[in-house]
C-alpha atoms as a PDB file:
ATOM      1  CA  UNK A   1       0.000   0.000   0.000  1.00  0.00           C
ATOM      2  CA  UNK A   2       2.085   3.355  -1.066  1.00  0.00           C
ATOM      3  CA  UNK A   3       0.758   7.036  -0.127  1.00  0.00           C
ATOM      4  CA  UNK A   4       0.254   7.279  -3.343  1.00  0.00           C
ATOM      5  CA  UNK A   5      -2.817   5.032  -3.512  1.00  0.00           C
ATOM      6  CA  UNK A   6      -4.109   6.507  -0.418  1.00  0.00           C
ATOM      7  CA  UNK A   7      -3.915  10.028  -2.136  1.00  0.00           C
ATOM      8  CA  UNK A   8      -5.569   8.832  -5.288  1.00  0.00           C
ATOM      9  CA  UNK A   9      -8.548   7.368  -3.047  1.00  0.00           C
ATOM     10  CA  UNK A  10      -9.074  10.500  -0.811  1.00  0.00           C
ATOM     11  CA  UNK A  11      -9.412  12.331  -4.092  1.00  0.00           C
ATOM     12  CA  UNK A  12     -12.235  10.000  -5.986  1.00  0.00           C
ATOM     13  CA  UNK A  13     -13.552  10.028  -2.210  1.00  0.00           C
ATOM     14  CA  UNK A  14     -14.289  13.620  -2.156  1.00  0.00           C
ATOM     15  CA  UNK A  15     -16.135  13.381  -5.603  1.00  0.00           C
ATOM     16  CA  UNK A  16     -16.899   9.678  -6.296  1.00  0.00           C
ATOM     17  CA  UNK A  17     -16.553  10.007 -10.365  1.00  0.00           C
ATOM     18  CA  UNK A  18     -13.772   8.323 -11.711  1.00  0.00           C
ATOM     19  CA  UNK A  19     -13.391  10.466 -14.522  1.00  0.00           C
ATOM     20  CA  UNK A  20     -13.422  13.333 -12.677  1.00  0.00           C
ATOM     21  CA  UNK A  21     -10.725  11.989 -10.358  1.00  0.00           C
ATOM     22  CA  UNK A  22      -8.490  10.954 -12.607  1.00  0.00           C
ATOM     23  CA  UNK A  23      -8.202  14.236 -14.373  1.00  0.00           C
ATOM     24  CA  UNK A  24      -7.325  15.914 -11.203  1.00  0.00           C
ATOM     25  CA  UNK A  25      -4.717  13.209 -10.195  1.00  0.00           C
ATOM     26  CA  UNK A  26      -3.537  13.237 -13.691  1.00  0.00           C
ATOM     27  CA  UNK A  27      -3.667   9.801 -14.670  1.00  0.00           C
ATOM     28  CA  UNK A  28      -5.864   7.652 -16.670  1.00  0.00           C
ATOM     29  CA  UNK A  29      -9.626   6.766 -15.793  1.00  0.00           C
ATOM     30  CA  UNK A  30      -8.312   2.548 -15.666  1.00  0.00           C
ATOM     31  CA  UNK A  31      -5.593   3.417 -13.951  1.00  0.00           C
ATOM     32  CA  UNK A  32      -7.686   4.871 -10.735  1.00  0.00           C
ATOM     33  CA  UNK A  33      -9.917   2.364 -10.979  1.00  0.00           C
ATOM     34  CA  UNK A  34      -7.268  -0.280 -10.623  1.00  0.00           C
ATOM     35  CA  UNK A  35      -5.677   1.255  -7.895  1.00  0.00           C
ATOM     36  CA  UNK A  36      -8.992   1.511  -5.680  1.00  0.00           C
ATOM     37  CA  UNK A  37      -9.367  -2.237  -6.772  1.00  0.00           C
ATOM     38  CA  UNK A  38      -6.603  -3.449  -5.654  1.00  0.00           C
ATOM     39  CA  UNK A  39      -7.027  -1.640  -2.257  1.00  0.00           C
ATOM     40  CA  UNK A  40     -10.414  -3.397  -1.863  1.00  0.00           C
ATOM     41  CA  UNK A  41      -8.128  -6.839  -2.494  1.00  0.00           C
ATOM     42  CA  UNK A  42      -5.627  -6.274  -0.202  1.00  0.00           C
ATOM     43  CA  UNK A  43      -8.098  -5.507   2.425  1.00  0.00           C
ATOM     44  CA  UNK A  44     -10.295  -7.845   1.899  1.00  0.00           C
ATOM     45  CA  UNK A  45     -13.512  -5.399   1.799  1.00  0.00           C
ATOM     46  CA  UNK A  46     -15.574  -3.105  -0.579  1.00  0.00           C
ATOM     47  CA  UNK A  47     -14.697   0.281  -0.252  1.00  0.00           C
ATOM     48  CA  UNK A  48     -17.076   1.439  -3.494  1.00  0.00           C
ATOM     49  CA  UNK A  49     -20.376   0.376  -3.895  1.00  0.00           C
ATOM     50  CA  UNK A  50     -20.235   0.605  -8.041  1.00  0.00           C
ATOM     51  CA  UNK A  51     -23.714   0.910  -8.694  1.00  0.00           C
ATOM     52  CA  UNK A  52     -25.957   3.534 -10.403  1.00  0.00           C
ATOM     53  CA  UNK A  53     -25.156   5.485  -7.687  1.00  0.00           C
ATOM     54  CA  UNK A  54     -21.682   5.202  -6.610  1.00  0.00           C
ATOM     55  CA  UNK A  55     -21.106   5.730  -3.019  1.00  0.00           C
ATOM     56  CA  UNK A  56     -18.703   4.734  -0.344  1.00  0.00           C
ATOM     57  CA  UNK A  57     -19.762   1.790   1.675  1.00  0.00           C
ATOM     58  CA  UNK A  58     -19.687   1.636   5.595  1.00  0.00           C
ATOM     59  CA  UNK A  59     -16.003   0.309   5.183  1.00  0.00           C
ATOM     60  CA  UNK A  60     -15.008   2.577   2.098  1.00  0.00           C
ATOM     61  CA  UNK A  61     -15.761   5.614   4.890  1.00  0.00           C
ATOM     62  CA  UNK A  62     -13.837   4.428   7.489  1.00  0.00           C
ATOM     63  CA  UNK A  63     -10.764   3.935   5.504  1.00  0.00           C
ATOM     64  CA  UNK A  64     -11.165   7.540   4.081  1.00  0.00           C
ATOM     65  CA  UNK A  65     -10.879   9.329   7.141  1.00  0.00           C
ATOM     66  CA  UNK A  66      -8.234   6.883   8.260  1.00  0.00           C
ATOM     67  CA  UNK A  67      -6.014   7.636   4.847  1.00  0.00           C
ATOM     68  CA  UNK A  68      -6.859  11.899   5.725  1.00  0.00           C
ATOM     69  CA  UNK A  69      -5.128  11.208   9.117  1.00  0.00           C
ATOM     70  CA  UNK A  70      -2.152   9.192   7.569  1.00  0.00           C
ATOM     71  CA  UNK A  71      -1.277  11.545   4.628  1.00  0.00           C
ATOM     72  CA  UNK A  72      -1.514  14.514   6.838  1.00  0.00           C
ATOM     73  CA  UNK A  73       0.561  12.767   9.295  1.00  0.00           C
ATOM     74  CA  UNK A  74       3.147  11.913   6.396  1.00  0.00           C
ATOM     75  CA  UNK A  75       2.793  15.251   4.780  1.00  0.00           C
ATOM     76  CA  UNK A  76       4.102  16.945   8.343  1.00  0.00           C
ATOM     77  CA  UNK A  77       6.670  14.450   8.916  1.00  0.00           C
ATOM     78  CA  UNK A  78       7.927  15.129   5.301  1.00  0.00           C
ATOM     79  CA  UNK A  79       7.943  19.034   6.020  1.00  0.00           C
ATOM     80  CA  UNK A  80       9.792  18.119   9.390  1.00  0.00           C
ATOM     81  CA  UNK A  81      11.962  16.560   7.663  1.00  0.00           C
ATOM     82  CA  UNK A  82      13.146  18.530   4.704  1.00  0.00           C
ATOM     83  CA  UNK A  83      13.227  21.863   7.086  1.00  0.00           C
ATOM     84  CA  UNK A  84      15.600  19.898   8.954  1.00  0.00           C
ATOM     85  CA  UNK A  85      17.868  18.682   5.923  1.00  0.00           C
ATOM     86  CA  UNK A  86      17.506  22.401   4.653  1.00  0.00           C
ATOM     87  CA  UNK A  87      18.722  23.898   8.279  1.00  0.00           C
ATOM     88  CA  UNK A  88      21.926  21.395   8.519  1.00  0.00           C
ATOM     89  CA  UNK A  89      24.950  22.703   7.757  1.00  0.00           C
ATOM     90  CA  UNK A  90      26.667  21.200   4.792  1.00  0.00           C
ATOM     91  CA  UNK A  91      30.597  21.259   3.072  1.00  0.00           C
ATOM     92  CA  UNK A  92      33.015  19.349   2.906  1.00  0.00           C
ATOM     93  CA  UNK A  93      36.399  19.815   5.415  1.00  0.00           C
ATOM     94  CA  UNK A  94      39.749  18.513   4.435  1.00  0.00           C
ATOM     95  CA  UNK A  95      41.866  17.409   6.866  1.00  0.00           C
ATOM     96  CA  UNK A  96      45.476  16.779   7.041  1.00  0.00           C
ATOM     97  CA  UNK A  97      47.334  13.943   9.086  1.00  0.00           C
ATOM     98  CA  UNK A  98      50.803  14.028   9.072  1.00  0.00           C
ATOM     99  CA  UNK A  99      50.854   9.705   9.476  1.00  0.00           C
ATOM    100  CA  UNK A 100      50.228   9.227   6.201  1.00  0.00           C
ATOM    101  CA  UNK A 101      50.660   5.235   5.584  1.00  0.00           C
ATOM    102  CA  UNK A 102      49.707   4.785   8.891  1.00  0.00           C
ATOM    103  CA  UNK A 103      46.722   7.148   9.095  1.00  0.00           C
ATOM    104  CA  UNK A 104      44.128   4.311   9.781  1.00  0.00           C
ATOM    105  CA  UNK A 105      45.680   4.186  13.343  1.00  0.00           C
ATOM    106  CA  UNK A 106      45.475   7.672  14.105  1.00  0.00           C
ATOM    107  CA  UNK A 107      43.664   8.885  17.044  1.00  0.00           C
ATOM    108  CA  UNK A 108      41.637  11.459  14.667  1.00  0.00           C
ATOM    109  CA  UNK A 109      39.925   8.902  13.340  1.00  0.00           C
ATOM    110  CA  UNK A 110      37.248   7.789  15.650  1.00  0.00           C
ATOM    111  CA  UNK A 111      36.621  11.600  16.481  1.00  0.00           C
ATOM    112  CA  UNK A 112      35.866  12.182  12.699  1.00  0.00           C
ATOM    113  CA  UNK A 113      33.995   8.483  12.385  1.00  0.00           C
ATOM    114  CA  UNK A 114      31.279  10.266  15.668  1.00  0.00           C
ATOM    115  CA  UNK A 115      31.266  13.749  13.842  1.00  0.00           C
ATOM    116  CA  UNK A 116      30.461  12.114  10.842  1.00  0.00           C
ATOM    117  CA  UNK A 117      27.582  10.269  12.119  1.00  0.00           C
ATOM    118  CA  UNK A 118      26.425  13.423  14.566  1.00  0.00           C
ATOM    119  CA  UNK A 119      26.564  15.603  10.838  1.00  0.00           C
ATOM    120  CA  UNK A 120      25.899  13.622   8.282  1.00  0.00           C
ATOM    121  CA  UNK A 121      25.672  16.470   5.908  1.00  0.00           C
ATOM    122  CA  UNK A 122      29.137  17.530   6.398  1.00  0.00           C
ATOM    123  CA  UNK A 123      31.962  15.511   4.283  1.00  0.00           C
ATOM    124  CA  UNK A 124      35.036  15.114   5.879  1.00  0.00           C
ATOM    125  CA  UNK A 125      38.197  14.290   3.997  1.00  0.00           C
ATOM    126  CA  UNK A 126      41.136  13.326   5.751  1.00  0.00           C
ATOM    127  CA  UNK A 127      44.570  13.101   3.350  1.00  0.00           C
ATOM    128  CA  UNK A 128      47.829  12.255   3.935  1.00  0.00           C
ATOM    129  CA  UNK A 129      50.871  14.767   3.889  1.00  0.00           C
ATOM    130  CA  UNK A 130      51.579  16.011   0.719  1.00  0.00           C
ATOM    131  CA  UNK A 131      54.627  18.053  -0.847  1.00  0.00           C
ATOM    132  CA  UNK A 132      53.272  21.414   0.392  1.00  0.00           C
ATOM    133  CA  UNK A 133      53.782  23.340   3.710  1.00  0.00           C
ATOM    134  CA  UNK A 134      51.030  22.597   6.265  1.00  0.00           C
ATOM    135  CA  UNK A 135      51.413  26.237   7.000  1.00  0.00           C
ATOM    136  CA  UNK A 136      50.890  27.853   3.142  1.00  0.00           C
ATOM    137  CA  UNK A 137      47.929  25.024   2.633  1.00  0.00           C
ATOM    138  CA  UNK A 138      46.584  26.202   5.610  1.00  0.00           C
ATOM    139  CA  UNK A 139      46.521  29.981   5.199  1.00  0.00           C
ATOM    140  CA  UNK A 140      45.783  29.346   1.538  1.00  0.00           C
ATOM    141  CA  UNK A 141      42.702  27.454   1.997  1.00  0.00           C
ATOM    142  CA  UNK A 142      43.819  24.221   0.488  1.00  0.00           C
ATOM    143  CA  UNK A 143      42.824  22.378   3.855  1.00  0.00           C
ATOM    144  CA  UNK A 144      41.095  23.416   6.313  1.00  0.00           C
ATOM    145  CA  UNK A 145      43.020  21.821   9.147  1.00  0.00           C
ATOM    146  CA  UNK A 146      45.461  20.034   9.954  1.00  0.00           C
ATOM    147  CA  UNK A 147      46.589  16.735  12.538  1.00  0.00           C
ATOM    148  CA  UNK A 148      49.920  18.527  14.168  1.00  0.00           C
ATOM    149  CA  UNK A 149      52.285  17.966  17.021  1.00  0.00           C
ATOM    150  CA  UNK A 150      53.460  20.967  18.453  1.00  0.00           C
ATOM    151  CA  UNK A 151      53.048  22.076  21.709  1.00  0.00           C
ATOM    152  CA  UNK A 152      51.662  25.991  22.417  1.00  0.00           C
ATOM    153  CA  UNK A 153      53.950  26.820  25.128  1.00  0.00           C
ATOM    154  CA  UNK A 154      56.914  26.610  22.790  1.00  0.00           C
ATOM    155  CA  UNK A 155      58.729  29.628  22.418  1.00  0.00           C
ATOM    156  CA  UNK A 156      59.925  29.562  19.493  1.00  0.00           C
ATOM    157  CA  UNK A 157      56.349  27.666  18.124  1.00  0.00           C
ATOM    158  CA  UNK A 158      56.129  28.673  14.382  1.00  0.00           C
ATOM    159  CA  UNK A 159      52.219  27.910  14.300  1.00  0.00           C
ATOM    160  CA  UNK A 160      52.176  31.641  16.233  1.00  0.00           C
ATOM    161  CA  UNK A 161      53.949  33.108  13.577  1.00  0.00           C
ATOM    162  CA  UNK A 162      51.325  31.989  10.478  1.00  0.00           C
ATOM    163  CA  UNK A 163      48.955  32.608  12.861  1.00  0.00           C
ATOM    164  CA  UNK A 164      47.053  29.033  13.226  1.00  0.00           C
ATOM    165  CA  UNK A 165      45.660  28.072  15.992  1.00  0.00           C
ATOM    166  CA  UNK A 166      45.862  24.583  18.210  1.00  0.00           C
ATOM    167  CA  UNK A 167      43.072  22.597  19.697  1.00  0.00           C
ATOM    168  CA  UNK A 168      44.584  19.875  21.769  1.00  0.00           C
ATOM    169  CA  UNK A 169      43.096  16.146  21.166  1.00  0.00           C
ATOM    170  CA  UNK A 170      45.137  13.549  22.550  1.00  0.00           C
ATOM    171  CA  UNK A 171      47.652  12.420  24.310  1.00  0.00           C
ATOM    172  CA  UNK A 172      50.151   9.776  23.160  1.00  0.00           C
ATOM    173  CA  UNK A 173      53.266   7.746  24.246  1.00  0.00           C
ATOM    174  CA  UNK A 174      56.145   8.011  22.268  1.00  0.00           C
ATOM    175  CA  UNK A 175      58.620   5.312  21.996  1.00  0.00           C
ATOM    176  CA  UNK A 176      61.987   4.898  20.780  1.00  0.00           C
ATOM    177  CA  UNK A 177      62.688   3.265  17.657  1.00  0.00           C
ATOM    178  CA  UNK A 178      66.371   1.407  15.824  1.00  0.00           C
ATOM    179  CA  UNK A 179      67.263  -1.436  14.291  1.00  0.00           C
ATOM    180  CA  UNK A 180      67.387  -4.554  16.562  1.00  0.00           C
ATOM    181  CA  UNK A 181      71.472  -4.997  16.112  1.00  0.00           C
ATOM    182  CA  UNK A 182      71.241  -1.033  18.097  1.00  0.00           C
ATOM    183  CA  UNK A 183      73.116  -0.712  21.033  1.00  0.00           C
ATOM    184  CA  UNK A 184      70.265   0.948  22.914  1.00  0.00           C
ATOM    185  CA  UNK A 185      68.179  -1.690  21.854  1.00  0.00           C
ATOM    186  CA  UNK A 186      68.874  -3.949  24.726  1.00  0.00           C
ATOM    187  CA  UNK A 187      69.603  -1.789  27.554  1.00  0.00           C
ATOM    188  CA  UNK A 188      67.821  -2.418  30.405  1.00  0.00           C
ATOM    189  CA  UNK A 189      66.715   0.777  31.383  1.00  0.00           C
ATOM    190  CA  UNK A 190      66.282   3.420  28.908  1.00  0.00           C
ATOM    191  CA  UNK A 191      66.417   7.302  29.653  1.00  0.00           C
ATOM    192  CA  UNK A 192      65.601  10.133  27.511  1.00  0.00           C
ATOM    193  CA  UNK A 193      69.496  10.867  27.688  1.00  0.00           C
ATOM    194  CA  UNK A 194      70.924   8.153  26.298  1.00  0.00           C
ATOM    195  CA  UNK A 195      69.346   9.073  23.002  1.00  0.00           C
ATOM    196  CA  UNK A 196      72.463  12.036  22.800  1.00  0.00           C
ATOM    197  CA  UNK A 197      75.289  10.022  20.964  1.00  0.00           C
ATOM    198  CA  UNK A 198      73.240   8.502  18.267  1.00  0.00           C
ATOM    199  CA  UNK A 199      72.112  10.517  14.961  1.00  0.00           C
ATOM    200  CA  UNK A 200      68.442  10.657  14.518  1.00  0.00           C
ATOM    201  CA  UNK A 201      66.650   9.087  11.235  1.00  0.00           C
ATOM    202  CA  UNK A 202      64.272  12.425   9.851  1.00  0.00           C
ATOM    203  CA  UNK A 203      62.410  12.486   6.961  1.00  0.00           C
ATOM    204  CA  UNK A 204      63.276  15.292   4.334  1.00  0.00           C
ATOM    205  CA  UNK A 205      60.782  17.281   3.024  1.00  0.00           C
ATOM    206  CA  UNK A 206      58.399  20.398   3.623  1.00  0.00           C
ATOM    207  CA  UNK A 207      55.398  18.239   3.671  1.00  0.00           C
ATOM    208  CA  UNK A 208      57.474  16.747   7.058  1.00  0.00           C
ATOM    209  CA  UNK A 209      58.437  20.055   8.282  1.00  0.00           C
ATOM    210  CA  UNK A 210      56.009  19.790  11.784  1.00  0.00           C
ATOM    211  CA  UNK A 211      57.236  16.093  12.462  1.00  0.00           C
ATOM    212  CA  UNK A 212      60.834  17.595  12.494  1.00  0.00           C
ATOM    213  CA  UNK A 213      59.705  20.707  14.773  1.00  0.00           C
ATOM    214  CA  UNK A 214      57.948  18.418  16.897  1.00  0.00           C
ATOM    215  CA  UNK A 215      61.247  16.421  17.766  1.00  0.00           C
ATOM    216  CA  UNK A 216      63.541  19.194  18.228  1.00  0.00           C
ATOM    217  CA  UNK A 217      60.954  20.527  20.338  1.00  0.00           C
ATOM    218  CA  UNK A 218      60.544  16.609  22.466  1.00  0.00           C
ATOM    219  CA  UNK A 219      64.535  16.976  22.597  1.00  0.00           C
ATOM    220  CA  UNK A 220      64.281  20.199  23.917  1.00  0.00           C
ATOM    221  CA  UNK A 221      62.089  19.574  26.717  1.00  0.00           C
ATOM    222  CA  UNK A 222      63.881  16.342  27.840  1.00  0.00           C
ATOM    223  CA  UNK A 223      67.159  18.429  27.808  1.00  0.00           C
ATOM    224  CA  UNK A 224      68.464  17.343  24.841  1.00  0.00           C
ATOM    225  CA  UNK A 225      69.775  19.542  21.941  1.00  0.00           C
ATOM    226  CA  UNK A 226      69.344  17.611  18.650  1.00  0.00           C
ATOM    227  CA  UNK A 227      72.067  18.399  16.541  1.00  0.00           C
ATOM    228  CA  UNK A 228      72.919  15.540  14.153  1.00  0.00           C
ATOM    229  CA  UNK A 229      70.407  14.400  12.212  1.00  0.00           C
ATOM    230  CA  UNK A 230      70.283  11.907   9.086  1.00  0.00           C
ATOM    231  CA  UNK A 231      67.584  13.090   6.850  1.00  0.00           C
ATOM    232  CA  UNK A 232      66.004  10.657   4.085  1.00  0.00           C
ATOM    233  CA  UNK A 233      64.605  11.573   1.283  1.00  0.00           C
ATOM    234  CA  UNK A 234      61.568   9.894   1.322  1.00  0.00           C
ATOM    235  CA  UNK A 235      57.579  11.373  -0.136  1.00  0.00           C
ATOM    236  CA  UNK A 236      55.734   9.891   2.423  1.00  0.00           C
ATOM    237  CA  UNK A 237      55.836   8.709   5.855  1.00  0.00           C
ATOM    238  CA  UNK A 238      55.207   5.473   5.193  1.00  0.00           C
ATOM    239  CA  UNK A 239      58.481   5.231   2.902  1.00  0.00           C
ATOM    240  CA  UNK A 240      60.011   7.156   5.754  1.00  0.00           C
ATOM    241  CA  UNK A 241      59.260   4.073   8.184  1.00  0.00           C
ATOM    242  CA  UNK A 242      60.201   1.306   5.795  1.00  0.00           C
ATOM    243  CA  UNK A 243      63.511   2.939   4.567  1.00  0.00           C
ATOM    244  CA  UNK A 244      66.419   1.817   5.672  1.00  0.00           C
ATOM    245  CA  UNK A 245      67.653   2.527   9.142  1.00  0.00           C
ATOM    246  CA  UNK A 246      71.531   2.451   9.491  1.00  0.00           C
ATOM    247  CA  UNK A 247      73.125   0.700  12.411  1.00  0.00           C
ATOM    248  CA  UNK A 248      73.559   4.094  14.938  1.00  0.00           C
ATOM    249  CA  UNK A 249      70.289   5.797  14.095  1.00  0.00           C
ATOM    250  CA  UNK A 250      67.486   5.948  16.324  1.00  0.00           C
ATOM    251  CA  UNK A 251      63.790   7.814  15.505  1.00  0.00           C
ATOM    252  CA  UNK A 252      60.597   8.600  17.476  1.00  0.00           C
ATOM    253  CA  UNK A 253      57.594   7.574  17.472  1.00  0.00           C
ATOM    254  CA  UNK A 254      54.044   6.087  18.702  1.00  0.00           C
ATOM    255  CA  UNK A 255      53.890   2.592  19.740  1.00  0.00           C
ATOM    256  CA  UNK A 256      51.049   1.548  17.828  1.00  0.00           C
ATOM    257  CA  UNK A 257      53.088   2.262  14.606  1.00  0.00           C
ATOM    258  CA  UNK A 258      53.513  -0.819  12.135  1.00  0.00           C
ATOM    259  CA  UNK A 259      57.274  -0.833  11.760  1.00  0.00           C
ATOM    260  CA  UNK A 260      59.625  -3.400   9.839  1.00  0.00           C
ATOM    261  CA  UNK A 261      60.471  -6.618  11.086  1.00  0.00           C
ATOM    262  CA  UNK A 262      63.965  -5.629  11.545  1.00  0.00           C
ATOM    263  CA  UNK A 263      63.134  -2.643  13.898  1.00  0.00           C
ATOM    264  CA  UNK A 264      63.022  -2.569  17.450  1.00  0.00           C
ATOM    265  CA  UNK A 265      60.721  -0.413  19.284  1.00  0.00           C
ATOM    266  CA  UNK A 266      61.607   0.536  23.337  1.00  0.00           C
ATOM    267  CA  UNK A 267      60.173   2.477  26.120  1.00  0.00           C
ATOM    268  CA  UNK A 268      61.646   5.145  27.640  1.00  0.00           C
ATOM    269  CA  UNK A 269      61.937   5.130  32.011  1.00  0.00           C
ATOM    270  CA  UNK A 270      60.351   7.092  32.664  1.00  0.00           C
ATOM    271  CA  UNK A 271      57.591   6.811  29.497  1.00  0.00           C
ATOM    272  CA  UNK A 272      56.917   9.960  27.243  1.00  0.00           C
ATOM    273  CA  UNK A 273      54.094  11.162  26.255  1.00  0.00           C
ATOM    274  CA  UNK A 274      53.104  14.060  23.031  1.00  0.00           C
ATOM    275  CA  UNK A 275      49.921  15.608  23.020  1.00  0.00           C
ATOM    276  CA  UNK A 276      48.759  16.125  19.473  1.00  0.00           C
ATOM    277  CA  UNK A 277      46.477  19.262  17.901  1.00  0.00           C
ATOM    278  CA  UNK A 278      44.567  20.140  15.315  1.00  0.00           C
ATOM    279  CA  UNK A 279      45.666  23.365  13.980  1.00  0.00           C
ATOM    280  CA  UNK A 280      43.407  25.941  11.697  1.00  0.00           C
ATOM    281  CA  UNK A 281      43.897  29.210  10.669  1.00  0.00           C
ATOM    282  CA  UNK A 282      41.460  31.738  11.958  1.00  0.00           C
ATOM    283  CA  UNK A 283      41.473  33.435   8.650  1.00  0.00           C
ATOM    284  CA  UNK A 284      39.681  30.712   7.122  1.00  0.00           C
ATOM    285  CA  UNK A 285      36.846  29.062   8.990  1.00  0.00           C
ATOM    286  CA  UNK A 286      33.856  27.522   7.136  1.00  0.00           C
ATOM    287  CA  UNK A 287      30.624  26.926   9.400  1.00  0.00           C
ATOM    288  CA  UNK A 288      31.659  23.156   8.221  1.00  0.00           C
ATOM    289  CA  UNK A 289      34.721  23.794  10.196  1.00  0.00           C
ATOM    290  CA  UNK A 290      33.394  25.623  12.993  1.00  0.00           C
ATOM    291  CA  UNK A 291      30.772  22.886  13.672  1.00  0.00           C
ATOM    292  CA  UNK A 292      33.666  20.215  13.751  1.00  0.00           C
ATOM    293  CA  UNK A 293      36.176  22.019  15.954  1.00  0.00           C
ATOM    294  CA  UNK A 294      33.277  22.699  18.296  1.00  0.00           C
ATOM    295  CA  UNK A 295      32.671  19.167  18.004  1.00  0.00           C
ATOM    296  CA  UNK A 296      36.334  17.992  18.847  1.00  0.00           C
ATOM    297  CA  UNK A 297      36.398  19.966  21.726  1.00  0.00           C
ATOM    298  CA  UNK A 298      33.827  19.400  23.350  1.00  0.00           C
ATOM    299  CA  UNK A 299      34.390  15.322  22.559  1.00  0.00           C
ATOM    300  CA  UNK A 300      38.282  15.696  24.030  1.00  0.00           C
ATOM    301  CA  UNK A 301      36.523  17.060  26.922  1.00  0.00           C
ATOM    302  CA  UNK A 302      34.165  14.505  27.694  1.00  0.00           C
ATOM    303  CA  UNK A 303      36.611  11.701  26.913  1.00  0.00           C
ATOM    304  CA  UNK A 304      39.751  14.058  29.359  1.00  0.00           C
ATOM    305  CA  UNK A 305      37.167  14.334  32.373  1.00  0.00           C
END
């Protein structure tokens, strides 16, 4: 039974003529007829008594101030509805996480997976690093924000300078990675220190340019200056990960990581932690953006307290 029908017999209700029916509804005069038969089949009663003078029977009355009530019901739901659809906010936001090959595991996803289903209107993109500078895609427009690890109380934080802003959403451990041959990779107790002698493994690239901030900045903190590193020329930081490590070269990062067979990972005494943001630039904020960093702050809130 479709609205439709219901429709169709509220209108040869209000006239009982076929003909004259029809014409309104704008199909054919068989057609109607048809219809209103097979209603009287699939209920199982007459609803039209077809003789000289057509009339609804007992049943046939009943039914037509039952369909009234269910297509104005449907017709109000239908308004609800589309006023609603109209009155969401809709876009599309890009976001940028700096884990690239390893972006299924990152922490932004099951933030974005709850915004998604809370604003279903709203596409949400999240890419992997590219060859441009998260700060000129940024101010540019390209995204709209951005996965980053940087911490706001760093003086010499160059997110202040291009003038983006941070929104803290998680916390992670950070753990210390070499190849298994290292001589750090069996020590038995491992301190931030110990990481001085050895030259760190760092991606090349402006599209890595936060990742190396963020380490310098972890060094800095843990009194450490970092001042030889390896860099490898790698696009993405998935090649970063699976290139190859030499023998003295140590990296950091989250435990959860997939890494190569070959590489050891090792926890620091005591652990370390990074807290990661997402970082917009004020300049450029959609109401698609606005919703979602009201939405990620008010979820890193619930899930903190």
């Amino acid at each position: 039974m479709r609205i439709e029908t219901l429709k169709e017999f509220i209108e040869f209700s209000k006239c009982l003529n076929f003909t004259t029916a029809a014409k309104k509804l704008h199909i054919s005069q068989p057609a109607l007829s048809n219809h209103i038969l097979d209603l009287e089949n699939e209920l199982g009663v007459e609803l039209v008594c077809r003789g000289h003078n057509r009339e609804l029977t007992a049943a046939g009355k009943a039914f037509f101030e039952g369909c009234c009530d269910v297509v104005a019901s449907y017709e109000n739901i239908a308004a609800r509805v589309r006023e609603l659809s109209s009155s969401q906010t809709k876009g599309t936001i890009t976001i940028k996480d700096p884990l690239d090959g390893n972006i299924g595991s990152s922490p932004l996803i099951q933030i974005i997976g709850k915004f998604k289903q809370a604003h279903p209107s709203i596409n949400v993109n999240l890419v992997s690093s590219t060859v441009r500078d998260v700060f000129d895609e940024l101010s540019t427009g390209r995204i709209d924000c951005a996965a980053l690890f940087n911490d706001t109380q760093n003086p010499t934080n160059p997110y202040l300078e291009h003038a983006i802003k941070l929104i803290p959403y998680s916390k992670g451990s950070v753990v210390l990675g070499m190849r298994n041959d290292h001589p750090l990779a069996n020590k038995d107790i491992l301190e931030f220190k110990d990481l001085a002698e050895y030259p760190y493994a760092m991606p090349a690239g402006a599209q890595f340019r936060e990742f190396e901030v963020s380490v310098r900045y972890l060094y800095v903190m843990n009194g450490l200056i970092l001042k030889n590193c390896h860099y490898k020329a790698v696009d993405t930081f998935n090649d970063y990960l699976f290139s190859a490590i030499g023998k003295d070269e140590i990296f950091l990062i989250d435990p959860e990581t997939l890494v190569p067979n070959d590489i050891a990972l090792r926890v620091f005494t005591p652990g370390l932690s990074q807290i990661m943001y997402v970082g917009f630039c004020e300049n450029n904020v959609s109401p698609a953006l606005e919703l979602f960093l009201e939405f990620l702050t008010e979820f890193t809130d619930k899930h903190q307290n």
